[in-house]
PDB file of N, CA and C in Angstrom:
ATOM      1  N   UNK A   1      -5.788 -47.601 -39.468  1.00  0.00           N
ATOM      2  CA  UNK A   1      -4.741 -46.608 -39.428  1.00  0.00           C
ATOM      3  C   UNK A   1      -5.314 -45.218 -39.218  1.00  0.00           C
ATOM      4  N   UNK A   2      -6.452 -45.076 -39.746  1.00  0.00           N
ATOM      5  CA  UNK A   2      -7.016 -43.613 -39.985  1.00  0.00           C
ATOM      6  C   UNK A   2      -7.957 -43.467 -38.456  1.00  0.00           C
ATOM      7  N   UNK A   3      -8.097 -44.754 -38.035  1.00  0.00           N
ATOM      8  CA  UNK A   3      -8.618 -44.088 -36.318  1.00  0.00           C
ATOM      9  C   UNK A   3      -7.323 -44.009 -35.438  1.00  0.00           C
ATOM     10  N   UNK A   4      -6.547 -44.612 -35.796  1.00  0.00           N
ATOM     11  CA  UNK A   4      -4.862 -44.673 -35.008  1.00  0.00           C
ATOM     12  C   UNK A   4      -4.888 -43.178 -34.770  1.00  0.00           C
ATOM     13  N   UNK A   5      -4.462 -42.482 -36.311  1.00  0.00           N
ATOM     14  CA  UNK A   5      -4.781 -41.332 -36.024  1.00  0.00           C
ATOM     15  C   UNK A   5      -5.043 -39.891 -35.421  1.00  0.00           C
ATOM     16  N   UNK A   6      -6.780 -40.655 -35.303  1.00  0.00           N
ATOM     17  CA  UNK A   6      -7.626 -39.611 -34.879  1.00  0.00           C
ATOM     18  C   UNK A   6      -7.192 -39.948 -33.662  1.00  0.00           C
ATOM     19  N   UNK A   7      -7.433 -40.570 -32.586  1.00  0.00           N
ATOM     20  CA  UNK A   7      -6.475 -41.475 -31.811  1.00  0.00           C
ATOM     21  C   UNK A   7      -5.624 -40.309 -31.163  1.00  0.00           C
ATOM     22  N   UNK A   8      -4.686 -40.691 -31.508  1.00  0.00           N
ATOM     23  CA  UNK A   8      -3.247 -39.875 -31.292  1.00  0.00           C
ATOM     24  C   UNK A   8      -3.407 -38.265 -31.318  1.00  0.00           C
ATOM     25  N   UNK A   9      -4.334 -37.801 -32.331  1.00  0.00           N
ATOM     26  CA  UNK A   9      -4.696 -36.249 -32.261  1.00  0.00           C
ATOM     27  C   UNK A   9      -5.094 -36.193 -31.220  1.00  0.00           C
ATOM     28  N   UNK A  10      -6.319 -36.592 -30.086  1.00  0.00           N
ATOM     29  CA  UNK A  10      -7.041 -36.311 -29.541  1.00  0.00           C
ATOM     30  C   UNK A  10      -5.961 -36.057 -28.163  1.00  0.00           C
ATOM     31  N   UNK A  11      -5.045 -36.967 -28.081  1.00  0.00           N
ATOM     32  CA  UNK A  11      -4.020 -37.341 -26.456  1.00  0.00           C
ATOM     33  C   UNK A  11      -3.446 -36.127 -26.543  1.00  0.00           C
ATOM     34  N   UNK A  12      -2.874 -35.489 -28.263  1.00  0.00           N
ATOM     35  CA  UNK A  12      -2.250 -34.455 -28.224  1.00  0.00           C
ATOM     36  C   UNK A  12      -2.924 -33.631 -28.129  1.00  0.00           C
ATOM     37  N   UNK A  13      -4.433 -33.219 -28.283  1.00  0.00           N
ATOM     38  CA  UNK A  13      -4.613 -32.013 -27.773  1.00  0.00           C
ATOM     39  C   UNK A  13      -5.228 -31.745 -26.298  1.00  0.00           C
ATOM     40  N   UNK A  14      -5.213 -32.918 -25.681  1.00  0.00           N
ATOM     41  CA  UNK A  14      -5.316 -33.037 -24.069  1.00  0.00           C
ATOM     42  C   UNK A  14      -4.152 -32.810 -23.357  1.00  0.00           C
ATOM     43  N   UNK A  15      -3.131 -32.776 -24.064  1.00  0.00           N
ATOM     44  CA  UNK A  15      -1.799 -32.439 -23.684  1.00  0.00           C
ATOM     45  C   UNK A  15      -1.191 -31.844 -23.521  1.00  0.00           C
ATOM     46  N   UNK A  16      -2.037 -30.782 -24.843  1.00  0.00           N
ATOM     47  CA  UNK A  16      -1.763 -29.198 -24.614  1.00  0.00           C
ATOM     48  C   UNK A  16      -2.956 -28.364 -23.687  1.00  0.00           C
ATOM     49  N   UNK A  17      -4.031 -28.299 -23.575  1.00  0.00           N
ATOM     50  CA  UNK A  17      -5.125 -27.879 -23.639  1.00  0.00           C
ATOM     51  C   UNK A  17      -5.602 -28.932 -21.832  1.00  0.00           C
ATOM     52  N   UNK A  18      -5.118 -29.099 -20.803  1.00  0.00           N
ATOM     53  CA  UNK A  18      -5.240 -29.313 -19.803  1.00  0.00           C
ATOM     54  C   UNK A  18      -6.504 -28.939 -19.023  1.00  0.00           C
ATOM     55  N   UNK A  19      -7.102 -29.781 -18.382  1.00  0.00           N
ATOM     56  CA  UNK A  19      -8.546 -29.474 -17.735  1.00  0.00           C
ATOM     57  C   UNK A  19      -8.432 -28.184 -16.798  1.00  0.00           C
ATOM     58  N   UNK A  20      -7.129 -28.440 -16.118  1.00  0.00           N
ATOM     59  CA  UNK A  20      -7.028 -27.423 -15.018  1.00  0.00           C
ATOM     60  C   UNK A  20      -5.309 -26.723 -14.868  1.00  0.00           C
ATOM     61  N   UNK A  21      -5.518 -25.689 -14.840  1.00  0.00           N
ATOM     62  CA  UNK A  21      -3.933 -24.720 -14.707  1.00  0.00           C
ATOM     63  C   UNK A  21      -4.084 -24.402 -13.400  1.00  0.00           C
ATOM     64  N   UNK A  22      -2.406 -24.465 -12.543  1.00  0.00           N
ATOM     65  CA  UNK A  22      -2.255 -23.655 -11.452  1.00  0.00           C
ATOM     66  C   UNK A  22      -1.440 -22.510 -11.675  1.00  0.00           C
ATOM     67  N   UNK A  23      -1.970 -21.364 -11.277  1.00  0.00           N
ATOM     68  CA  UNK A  23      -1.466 -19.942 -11.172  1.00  0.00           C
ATOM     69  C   UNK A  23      -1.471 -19.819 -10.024  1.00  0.00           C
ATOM     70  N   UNK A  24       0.040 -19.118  -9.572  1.00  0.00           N
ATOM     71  CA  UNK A  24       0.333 -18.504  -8.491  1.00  0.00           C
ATOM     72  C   UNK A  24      -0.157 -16.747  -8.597  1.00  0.00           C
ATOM     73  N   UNK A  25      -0.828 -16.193  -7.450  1.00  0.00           N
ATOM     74  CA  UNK A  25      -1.347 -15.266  -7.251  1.00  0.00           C
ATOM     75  C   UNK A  25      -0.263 -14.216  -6.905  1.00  0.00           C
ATOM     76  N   UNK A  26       0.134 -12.689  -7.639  1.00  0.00           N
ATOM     77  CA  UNK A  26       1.308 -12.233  -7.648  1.00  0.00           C
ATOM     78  C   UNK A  26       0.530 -11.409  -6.356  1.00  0.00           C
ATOM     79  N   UNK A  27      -0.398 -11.065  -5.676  1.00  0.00           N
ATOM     80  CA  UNK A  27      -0.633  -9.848  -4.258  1.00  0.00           C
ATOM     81  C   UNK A  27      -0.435 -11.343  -3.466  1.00  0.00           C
ATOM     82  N   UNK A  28      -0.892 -12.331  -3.003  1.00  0.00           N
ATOM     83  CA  UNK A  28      -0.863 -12.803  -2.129  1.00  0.00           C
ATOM     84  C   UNK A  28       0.032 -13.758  -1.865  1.00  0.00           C
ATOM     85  N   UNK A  29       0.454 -14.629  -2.967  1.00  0.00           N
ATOM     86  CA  UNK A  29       1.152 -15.719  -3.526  1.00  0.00           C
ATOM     87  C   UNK A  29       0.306 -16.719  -3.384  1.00  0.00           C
ATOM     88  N   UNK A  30      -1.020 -16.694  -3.255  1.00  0.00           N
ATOM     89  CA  UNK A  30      -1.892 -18.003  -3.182  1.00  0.00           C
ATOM     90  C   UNK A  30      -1.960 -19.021  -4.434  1.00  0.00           C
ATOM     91  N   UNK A  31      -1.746 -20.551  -4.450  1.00  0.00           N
ATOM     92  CA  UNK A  31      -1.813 -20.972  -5.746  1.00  0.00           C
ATOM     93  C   UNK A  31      -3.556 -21.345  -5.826  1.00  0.00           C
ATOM     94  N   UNK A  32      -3.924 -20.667  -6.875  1.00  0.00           N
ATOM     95  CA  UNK A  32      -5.038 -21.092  -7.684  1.00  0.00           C
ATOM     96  C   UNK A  32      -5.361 -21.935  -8.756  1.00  0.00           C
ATOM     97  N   UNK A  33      -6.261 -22.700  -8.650  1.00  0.00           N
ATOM     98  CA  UNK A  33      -6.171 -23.651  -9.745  1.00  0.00           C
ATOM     99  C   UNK A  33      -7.302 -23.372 -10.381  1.00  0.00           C
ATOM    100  N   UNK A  34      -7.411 -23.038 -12.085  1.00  0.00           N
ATOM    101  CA  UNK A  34      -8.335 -22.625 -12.761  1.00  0.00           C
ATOM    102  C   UNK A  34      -8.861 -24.193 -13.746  1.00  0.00           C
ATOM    103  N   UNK A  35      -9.952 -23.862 -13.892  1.00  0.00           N
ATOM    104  CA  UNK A  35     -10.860 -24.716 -14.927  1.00  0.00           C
ATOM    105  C   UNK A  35     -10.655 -24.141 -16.173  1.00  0.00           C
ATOM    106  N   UNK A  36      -9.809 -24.917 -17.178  1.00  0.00           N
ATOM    107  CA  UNK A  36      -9.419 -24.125 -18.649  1.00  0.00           C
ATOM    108  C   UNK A  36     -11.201 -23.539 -19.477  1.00  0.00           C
ATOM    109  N   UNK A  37     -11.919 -24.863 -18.992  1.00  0.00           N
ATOM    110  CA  UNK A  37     -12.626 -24.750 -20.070  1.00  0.00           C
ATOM    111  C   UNK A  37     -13.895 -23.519 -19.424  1.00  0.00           C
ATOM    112  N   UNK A  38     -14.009 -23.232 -18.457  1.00  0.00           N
ATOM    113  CA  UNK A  38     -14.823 -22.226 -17.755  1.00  0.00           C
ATOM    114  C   UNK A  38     -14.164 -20.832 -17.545  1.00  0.00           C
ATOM    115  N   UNK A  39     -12.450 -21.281 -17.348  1.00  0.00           N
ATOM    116  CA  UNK A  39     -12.252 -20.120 -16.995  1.00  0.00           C
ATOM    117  C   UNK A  39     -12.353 -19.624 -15.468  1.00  0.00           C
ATOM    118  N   UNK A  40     -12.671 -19.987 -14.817  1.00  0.00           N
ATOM    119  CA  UNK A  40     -13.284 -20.145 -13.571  1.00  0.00           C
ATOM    120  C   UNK A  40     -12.663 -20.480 -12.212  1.00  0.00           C
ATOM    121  N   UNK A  41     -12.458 -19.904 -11.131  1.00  0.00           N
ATOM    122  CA  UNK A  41     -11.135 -20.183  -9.947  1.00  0.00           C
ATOM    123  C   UNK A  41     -11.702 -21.690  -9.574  1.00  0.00           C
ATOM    124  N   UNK A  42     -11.436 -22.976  -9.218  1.00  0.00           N
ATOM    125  CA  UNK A  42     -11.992 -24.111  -8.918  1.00  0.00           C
ATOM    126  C   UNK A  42     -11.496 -24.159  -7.253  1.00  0.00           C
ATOM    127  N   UNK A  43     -10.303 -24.275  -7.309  1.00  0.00           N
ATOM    128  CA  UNK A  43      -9.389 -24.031  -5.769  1.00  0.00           C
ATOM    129  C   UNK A  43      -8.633 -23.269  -5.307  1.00  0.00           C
ATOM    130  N   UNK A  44      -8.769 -22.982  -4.236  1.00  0.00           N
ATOM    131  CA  UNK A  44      -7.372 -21.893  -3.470  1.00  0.00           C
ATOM    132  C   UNK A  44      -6.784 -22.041  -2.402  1.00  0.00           C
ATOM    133  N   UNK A  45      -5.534 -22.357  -2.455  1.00  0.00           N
ATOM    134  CA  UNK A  45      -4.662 -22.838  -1.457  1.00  0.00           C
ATOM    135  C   UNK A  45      -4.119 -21.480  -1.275  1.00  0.00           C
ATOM    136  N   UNK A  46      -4.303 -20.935   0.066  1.00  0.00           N
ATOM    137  CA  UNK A  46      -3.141 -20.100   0.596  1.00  0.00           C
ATOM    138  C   UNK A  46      -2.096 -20.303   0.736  1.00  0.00           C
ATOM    139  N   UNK A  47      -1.159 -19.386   0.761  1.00  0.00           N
ATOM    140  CA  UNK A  47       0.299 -18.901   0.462  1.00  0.00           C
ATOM    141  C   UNK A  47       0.778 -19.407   2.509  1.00  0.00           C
ATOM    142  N   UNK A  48       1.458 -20.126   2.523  1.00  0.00           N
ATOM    143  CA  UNK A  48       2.054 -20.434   4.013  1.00  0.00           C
ATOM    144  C   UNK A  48       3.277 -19.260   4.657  1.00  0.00           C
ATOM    145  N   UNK A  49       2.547 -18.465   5.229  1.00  0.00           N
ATOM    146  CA  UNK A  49       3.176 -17.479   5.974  1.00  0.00           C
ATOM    147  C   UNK A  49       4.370 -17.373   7.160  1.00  0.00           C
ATOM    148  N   UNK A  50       5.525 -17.080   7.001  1.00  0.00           N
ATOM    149  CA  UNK A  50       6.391 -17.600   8.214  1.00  0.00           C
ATOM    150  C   UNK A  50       6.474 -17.105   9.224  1.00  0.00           C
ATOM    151  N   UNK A  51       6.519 -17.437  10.594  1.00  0.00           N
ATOM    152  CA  UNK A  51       6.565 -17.200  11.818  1.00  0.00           C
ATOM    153  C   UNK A  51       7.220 -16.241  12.350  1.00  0.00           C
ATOM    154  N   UNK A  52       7.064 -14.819  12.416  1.00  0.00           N
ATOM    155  CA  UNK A  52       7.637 -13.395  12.743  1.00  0.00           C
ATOM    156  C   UNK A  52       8.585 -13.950  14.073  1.00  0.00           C
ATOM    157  N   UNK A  53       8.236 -14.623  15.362  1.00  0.00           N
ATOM    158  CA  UNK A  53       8.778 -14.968  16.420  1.00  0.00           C
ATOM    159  C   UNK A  53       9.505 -16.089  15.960  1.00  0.00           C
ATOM    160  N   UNK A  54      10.556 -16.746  16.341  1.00  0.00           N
ATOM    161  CA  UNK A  54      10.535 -18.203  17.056  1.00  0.00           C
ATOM    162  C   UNK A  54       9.846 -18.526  18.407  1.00  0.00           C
ATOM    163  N   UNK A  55       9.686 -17.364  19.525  1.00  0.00           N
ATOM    164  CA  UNK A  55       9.559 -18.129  20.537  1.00  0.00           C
ATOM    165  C   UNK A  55       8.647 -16.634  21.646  1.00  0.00           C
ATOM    166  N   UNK A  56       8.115 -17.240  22.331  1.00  0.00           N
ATOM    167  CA  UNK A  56       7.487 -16.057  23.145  1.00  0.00           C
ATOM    168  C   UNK A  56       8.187 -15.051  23.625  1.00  0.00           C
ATOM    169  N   UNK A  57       9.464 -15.431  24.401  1.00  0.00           N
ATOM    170  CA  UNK A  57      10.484 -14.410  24.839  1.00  0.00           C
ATOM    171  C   UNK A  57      10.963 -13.393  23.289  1.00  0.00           C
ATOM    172  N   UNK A  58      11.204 -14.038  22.592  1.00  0.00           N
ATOM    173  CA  UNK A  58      12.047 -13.015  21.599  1.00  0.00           C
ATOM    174  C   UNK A  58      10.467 -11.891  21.205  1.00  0.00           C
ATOM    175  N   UNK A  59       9.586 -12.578  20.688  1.00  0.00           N
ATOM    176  CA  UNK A  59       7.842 -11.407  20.792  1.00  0.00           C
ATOM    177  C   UNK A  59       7.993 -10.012  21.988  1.00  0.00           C
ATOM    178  N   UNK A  60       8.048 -10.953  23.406  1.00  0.00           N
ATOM    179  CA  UNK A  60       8.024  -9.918  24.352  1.00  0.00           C
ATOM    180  C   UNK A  60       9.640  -9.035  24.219  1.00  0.00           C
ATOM    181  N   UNK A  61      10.230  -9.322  24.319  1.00  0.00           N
ATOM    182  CA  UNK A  61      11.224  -8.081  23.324  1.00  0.00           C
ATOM    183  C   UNK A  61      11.550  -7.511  22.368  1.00  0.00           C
ATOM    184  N   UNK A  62      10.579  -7.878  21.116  1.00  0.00           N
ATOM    185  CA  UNK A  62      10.002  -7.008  20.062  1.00  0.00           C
ATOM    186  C   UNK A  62       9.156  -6.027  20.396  1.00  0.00           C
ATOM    187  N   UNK A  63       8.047  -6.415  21.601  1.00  0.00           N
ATOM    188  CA  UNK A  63       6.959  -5.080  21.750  1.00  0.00           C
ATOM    189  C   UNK A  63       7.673  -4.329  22.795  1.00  0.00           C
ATOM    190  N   UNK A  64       8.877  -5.185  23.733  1.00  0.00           N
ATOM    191  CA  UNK A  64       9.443  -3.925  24.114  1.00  0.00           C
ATOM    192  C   UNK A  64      10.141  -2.912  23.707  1.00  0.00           C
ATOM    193  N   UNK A  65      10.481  -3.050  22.668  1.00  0.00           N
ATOM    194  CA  UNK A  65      11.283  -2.359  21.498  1.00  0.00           C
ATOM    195  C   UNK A  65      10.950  -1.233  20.634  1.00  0.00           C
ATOM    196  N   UNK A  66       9.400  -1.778  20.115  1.00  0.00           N
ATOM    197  CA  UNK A  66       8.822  -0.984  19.486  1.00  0.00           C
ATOM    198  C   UNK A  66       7.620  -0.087  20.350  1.00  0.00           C
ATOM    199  N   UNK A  67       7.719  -0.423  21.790  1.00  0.00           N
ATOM    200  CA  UNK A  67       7.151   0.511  22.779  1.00  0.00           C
ATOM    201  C   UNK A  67       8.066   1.414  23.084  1.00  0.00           C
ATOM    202  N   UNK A  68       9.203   1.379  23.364  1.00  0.00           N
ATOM    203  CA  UNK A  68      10.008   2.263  23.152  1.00  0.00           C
ATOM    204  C   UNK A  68      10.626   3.551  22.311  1.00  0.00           C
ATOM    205  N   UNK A  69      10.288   2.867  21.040  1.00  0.00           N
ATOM    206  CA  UNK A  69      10.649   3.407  19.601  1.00  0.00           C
ATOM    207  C   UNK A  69       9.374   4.398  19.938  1.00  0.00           C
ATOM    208  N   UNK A  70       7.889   3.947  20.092  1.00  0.00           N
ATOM    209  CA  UNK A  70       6.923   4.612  20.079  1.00  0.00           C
ATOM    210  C   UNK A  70       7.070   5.829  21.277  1.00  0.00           C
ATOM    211  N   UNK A  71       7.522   5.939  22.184  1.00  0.00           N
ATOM    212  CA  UNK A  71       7.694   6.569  23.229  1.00  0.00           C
ATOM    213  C   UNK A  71       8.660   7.528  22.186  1.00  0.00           C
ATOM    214  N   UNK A  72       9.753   7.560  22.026  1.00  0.00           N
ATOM    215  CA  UNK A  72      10.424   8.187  21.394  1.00  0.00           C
ATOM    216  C   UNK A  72      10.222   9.314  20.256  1.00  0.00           C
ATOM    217  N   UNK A  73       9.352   8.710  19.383  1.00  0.00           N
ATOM    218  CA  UNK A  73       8.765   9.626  18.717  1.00  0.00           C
ATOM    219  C   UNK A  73       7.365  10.246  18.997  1.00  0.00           C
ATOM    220  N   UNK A  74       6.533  10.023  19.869  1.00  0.00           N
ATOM    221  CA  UNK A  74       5.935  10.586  20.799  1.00  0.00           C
ATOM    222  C   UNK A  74       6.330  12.173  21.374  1.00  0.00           C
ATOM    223  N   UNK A  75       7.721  11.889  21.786  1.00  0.00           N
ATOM    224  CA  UNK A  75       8.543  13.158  22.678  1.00  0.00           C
ATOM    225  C   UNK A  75       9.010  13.690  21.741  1.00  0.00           C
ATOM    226  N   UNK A  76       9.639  13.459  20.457  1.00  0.00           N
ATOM    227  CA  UNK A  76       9.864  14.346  19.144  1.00  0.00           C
ATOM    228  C   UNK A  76       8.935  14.969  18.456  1.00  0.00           C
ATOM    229  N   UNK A  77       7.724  14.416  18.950  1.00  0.00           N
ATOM    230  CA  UNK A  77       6.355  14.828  18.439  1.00  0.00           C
ATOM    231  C   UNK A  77       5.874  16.379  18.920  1.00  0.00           C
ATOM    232  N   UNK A  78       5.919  15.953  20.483  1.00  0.00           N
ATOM    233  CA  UNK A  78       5.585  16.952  21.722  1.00  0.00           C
ATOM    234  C   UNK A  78       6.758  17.886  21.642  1.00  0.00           C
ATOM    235  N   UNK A  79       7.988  17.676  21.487  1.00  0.00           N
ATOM    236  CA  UNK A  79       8.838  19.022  21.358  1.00  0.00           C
ATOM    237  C   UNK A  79       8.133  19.794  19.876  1.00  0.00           C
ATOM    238  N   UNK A  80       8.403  19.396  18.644  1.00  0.00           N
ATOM    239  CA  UNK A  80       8.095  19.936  17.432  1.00  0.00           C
ATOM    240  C   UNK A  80       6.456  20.929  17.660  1.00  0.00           C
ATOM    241  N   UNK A  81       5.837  20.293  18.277  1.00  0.00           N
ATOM    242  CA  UNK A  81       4.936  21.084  18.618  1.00  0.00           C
ATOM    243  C   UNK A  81       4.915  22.019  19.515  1.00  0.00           C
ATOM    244  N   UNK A  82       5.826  22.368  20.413  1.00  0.00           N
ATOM    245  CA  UNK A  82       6.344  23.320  21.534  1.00  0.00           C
ATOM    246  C   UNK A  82       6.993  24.626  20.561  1.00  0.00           C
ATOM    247  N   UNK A  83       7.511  23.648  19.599  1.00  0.00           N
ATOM    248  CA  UNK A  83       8.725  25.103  19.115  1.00  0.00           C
ATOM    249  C   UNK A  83       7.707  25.571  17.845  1.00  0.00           C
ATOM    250  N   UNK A  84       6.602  24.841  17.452  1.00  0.00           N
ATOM    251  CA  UNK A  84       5.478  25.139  16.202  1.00  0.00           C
ATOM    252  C   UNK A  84       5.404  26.286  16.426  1.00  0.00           C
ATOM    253  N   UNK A  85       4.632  26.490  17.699  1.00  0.00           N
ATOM    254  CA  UNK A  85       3.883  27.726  18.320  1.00  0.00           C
ATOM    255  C   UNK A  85       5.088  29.094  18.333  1.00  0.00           C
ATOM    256  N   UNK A  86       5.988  28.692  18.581  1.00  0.00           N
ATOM    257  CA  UNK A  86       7.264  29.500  18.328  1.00  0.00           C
ATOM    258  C   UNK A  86       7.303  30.480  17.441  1.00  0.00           C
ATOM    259  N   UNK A  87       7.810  29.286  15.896  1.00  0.00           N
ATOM    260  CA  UNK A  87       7.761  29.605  14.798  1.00  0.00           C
ATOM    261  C   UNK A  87       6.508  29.882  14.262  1.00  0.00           C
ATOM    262  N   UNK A  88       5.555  29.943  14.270  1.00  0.00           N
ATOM    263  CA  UNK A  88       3.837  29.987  13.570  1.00  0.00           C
ATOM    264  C   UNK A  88       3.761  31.996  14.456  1.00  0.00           C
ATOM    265  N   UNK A  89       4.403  32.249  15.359  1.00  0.00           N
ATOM    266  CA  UNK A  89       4.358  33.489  15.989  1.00  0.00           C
ATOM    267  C   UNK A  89       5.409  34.455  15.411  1.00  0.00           C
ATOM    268  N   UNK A  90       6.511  34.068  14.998  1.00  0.00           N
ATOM    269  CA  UNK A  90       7.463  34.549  14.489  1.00  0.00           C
ATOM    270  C   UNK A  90       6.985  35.000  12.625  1.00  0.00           C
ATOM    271  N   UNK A  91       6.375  34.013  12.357  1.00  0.00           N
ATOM    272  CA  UNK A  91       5.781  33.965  10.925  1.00  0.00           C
ATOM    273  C   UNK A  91       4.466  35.423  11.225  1.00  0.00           C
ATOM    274  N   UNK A  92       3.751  35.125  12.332  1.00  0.00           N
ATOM    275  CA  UNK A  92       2.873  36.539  12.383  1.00  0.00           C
ATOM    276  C   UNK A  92       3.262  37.556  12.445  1.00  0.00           C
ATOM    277  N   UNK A  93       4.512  37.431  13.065  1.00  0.00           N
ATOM    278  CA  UNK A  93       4.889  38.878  13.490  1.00  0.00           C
ATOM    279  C   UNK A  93       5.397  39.130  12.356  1.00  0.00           C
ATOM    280  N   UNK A  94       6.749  38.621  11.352  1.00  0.00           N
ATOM    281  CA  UNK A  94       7.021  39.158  10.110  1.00  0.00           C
ATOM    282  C   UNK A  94       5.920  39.394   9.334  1.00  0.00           C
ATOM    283  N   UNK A  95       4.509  38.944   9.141  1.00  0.00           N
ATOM    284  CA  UNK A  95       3.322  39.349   8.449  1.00  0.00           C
ATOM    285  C   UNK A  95       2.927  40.568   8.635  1.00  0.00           C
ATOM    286  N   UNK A  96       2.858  40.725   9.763  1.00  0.00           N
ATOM    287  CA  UNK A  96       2.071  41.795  10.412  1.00  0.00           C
ATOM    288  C   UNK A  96       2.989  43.079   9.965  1.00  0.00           C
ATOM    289  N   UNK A  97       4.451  42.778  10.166  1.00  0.00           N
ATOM    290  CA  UNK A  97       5.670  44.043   9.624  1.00  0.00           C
ATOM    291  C   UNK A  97       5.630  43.855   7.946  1.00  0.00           C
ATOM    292  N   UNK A  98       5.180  43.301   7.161  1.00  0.00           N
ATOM    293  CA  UNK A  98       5.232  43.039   5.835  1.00  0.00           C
ATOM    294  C   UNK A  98       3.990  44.495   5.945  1.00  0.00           C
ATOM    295  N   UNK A  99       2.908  43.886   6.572  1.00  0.00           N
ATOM    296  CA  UNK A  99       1.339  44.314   6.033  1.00  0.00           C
ATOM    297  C   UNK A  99       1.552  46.038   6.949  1.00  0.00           C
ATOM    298  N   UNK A 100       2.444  46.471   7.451  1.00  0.00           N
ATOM    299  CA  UNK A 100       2.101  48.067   8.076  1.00  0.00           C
ATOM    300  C   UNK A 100       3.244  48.557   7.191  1.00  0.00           C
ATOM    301  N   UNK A 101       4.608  47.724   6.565  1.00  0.00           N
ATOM    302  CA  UNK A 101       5.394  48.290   5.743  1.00  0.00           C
ATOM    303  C   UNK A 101       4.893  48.560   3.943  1.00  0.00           C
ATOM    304  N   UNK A 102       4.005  47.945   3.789  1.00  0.00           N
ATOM    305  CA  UNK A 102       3.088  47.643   2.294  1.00  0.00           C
ATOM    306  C   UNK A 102       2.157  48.839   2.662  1.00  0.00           C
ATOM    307  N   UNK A 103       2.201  49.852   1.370  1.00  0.00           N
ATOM    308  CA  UNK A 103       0.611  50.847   1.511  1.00  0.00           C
ATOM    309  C   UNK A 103      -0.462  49.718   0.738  1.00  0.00           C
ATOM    310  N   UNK A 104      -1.814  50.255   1.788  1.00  0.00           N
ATOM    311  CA  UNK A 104      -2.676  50.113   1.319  1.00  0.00           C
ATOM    312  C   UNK A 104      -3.402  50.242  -0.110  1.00  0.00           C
ATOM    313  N   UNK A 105      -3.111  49.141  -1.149  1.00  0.00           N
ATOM    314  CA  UNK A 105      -3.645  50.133  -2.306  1.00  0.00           C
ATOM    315  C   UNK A 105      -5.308  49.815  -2.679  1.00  0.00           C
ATOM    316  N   UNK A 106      -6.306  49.837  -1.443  1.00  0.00           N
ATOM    317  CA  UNK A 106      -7.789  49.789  -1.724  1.00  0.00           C
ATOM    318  C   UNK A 106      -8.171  48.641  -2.303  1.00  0.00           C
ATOM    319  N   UNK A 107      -9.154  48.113  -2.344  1.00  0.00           N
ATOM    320  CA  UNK A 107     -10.125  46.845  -2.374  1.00  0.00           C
ATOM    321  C   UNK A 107      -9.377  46.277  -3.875  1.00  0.00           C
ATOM    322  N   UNK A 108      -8.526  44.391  -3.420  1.00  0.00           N
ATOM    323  CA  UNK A 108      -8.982  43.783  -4.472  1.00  0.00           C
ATOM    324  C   UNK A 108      -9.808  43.360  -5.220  1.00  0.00           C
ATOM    325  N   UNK A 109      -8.587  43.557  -6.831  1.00  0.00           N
ATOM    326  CA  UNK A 109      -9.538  43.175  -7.907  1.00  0.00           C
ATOM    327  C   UNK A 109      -9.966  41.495  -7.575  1.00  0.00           C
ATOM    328  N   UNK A 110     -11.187  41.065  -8.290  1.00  0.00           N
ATOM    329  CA  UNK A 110     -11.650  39.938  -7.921  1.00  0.00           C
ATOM    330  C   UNK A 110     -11.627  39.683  -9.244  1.00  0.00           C
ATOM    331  N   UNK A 111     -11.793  37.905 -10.022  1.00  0.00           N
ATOM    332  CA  UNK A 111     -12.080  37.980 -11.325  1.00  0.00           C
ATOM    333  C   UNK A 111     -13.558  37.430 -11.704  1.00  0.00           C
ATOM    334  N   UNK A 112     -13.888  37.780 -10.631  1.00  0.00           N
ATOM    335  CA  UNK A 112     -15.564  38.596 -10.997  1.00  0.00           C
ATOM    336  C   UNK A 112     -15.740  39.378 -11.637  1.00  0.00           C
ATOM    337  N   UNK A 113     -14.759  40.272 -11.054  1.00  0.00           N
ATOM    338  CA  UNK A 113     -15.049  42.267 -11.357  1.00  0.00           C
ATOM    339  C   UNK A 113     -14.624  42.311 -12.562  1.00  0.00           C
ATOM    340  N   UNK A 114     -13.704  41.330 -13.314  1.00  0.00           N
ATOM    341  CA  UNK A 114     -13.218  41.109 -14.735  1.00  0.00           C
ATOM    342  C   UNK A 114     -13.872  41.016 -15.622  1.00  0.00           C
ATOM    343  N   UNK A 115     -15.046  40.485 -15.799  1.00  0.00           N
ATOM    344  CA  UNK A 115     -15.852  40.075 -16.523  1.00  0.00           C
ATOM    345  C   UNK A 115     -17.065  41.072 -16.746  1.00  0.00           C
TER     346      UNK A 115
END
């Protein structure tokens, strides 16, 4: 009776206490299978990725699409930079009327000169 038992303890703690766990990987979704008693990655099955296309035609009218899109902001690019120069001149010139309307009041303090 008393090896019955010991017996029966042992199944139960193989039961809890499993040679090997699979964890799913939360960045990739890869399942990994660990060695309890090492601790240790044993296998790795990658995560099965699904097919962006069905079919070659629908691909070649995705990159025509997003060649387009790219063209597009390209030319929003090239204007914004046309009217930069604009505004970046407009910003000098109010500087320049700030700095002859401001008197001169002689060499800043530095907090060098503080000390």
């Amino acid at each position: 009776m008393d090896r019955r038992t010991a017996f029966c303890g042992i199944i139960r703690r193989m039961a809890k206490n499993p040679p090997t766990i699979e964890v799913t990987c939360p960045c990739c979704s890869a399942l990994l299978k660990i060695d309890t008693a090492t601790a240790e990655v044993i296998a790795h099955t990658a995560a099965v990725k699904p097919r962006m296309f069905n079919d070659m035609e629908e691909a070649a009218r995705a990159m025509k699409e997003q060649d387009s899109r790219r063209e597009s902001i390209f030319r929003q690019s090239v204007e914004a930079q046309k009217h930069a120069s604009e505004l970046l001149d407009k910003k000098f010139q109010e500087a320049v009327k700030k700095a002859k309307e401001s008197p001169d009041t002689g060499k800043p303090i530095r907090d060098f000169d503080l000390d």
